[in-house]
C-alpha atoms as a PDB file:
ATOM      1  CA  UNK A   1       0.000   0.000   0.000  1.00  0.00           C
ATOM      2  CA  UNK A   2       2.820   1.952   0.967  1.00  0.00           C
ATOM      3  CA  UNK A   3       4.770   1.622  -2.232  1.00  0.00           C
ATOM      4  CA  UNK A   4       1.128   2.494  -4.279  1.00  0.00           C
ATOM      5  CA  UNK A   5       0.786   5.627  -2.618  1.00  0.00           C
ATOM      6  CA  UNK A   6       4.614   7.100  -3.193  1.00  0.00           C
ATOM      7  CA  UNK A   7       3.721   5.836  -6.504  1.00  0.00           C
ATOM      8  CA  UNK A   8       0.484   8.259  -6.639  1.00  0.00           C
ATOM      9  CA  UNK A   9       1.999  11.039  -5.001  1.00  0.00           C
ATOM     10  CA  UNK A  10       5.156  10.989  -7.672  1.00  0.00           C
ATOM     11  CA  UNK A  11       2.364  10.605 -10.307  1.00  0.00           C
ATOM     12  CA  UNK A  12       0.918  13.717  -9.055  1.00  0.00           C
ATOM     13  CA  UNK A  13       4.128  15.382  -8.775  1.00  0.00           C
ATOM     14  CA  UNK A  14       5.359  15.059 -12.062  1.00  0.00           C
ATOM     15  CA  UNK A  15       1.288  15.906 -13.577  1.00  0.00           C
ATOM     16  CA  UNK A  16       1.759  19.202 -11.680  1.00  0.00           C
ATOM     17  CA  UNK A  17       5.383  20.181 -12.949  1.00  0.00           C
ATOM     18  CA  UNK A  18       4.181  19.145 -16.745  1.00  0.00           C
ATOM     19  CA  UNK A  19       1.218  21.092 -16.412  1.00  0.00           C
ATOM     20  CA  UNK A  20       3.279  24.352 -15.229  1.00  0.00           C
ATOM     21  CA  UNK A  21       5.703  23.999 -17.618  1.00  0.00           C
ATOM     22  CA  UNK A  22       2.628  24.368 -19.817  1.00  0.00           C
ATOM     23  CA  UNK A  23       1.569  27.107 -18.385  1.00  0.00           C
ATOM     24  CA  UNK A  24       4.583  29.130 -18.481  1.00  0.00           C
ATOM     25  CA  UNK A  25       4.778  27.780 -22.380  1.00  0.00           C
ATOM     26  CA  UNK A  26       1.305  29.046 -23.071  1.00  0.00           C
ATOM     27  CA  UNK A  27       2.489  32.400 -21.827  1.00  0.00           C
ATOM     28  CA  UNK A  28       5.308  32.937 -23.809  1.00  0.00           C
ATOM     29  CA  UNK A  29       3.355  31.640 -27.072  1.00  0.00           C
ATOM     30  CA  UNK A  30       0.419  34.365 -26.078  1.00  0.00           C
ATOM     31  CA  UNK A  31       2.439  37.223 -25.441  1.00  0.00           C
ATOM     32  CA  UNK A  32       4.688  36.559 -28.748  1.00  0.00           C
ATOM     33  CA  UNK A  33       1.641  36.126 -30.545  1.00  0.00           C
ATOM     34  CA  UNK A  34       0.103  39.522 -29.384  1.00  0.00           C
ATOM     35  CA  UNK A  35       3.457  41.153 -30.106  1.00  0.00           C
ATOM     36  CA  UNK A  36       3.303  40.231 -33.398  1.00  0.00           C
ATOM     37  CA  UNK A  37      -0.047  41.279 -33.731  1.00  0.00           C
ATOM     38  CA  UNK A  38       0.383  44.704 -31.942  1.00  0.00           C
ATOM     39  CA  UNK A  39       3.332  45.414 -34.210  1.00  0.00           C
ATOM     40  CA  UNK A  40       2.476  44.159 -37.679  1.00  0.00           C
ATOM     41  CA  UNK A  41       4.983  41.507 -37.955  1.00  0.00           C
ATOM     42  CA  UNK A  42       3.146  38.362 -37.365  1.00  0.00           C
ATOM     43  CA  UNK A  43       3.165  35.940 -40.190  1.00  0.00           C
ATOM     44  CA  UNK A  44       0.555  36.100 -42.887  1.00  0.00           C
ATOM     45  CA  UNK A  45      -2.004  33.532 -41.729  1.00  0.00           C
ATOM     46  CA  UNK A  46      -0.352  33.201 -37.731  1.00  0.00           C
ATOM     47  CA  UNK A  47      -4.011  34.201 -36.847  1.00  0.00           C
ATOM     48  CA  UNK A  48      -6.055  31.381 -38.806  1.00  0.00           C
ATOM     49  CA  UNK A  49      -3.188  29.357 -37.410  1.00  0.00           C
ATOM     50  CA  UNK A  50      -3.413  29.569 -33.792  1.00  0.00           C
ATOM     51  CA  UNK A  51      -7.488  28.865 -33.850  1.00  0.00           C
ATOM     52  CA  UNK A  52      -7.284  25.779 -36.295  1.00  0.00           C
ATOM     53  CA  UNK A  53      -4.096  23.920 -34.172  1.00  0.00           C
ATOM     54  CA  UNK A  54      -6.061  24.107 -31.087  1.00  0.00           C
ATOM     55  CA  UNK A  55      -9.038  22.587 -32.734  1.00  0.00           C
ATOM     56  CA  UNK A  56      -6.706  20.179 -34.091  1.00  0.00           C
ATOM     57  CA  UNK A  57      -4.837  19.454 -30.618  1.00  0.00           C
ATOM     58  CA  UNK A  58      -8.101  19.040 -28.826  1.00  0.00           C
ATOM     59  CA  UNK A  59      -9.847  16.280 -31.297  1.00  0.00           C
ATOM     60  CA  UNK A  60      -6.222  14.377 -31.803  1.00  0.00           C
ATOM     61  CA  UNK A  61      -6.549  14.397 -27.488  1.00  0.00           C
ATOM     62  CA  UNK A  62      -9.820  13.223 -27.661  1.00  0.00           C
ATOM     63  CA  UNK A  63      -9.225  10.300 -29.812  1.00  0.00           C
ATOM     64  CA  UNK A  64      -6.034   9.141 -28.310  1.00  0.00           C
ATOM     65  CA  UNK A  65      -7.500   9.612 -24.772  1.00  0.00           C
ATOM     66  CA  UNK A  66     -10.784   7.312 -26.177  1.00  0.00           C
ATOM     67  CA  UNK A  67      -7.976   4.518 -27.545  1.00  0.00           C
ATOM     68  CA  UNK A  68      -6.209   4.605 -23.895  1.00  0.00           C
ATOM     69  CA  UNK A  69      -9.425   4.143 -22.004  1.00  0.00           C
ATOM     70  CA  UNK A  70     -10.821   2.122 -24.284  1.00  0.00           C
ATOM     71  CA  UNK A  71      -7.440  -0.707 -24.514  1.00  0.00           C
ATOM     72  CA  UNK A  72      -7.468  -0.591 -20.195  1.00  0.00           C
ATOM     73  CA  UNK A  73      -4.144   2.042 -20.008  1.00  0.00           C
ATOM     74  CA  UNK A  74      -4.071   4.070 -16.480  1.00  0.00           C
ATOM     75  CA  UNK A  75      -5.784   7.234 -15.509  1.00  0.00           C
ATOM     76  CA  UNK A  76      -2.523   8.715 -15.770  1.00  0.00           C
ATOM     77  CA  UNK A  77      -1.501   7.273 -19.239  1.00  0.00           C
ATOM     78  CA  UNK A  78      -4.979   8.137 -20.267  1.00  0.00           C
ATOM     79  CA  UNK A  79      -4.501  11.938 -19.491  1.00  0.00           C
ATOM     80  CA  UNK A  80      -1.128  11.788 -20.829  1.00  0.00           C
ATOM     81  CA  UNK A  81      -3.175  10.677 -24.517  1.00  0.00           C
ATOM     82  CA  UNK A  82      -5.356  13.507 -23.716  1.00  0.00           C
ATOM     83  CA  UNK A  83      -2.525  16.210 -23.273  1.00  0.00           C
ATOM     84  CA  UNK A  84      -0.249  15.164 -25.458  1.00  0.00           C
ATOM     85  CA  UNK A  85      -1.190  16.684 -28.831  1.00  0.00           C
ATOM     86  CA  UNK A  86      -1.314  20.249 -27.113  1.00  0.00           C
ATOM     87  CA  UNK A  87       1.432  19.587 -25.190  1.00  0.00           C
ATOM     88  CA  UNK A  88       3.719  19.104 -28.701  1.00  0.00           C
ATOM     89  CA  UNK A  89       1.941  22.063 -30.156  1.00  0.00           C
ATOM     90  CA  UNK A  90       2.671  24.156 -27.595  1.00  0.00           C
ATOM     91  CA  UNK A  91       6.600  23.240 -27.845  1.00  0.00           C
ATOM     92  CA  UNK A  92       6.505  23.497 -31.315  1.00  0.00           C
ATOM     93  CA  UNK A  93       5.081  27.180 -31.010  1.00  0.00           C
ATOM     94  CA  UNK A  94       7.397  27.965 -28.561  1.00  0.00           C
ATOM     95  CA  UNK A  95      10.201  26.674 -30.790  1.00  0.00           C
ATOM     96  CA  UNK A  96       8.565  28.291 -33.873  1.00  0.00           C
ATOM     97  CA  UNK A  97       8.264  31.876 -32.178  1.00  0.00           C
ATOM     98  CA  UNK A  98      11.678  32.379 -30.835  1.00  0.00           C
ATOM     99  CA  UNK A  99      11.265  30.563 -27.101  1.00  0.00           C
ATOM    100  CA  UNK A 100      13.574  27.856 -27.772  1.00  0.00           C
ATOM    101  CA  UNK A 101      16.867  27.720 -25.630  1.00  0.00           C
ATOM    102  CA  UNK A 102      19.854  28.942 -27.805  1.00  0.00           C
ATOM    103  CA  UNK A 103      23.465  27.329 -26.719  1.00  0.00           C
ATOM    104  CA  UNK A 104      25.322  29.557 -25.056  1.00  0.00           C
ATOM    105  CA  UNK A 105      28.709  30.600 -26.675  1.00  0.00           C
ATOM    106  CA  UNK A 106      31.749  30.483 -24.764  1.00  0.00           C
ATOM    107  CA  UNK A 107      34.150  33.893 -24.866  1.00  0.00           C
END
């Protein structure tokens, strides 16, 4: 029983760190987004972009989530299915829009 609830409580851990690493993603992705807007430099079609990869993200969770439940996987692998596709849009935003971690140089 012991051993289960470590188990749980790491779970939980590790589904709160993921989901504020999210978060702080989310951020940056918004407030590049709304730069871009504000100044005129976003990308011709950024706008249709950002609406139709959410739409995207959400019925690619939906399935995958449906396929986990459905084959007996975990709670936890089952949100994992759900999250996923926004989670790898999100870091591919990020990536896209200048968030990515450059190497630093050495002088």
């Amino acid at each position: 029983m012991a051993r289960r609830q470590k188990s749980l409580a790491s779970s939980m851990v590790r589904a709160s760190f993921d989901m504020a690493r999210m978060a702080a993603d989310a951020q940056f992705v918004i407030a590049a987004r709304m730069l871009g807007m504000a100044t005129g430099v976003a990308a011709k079609g950024e706008n249709t972009r950002m609406v139709a990869e959410k739409q995207a993200a959400l019925v690619e969770g939906a399935m995958k989530a449906g396929m986990a439940a459905a084959t007996g996987k975990s709670q936890r692998q089952i949100a994992d299915a759900a999250v996923a596709p926004a989670k790898r849009t999100l870091a591919a935003n990020k990536k896209r829009l200048g968030g990515a971690k450059r190497k630093r140089t050495s002088k």
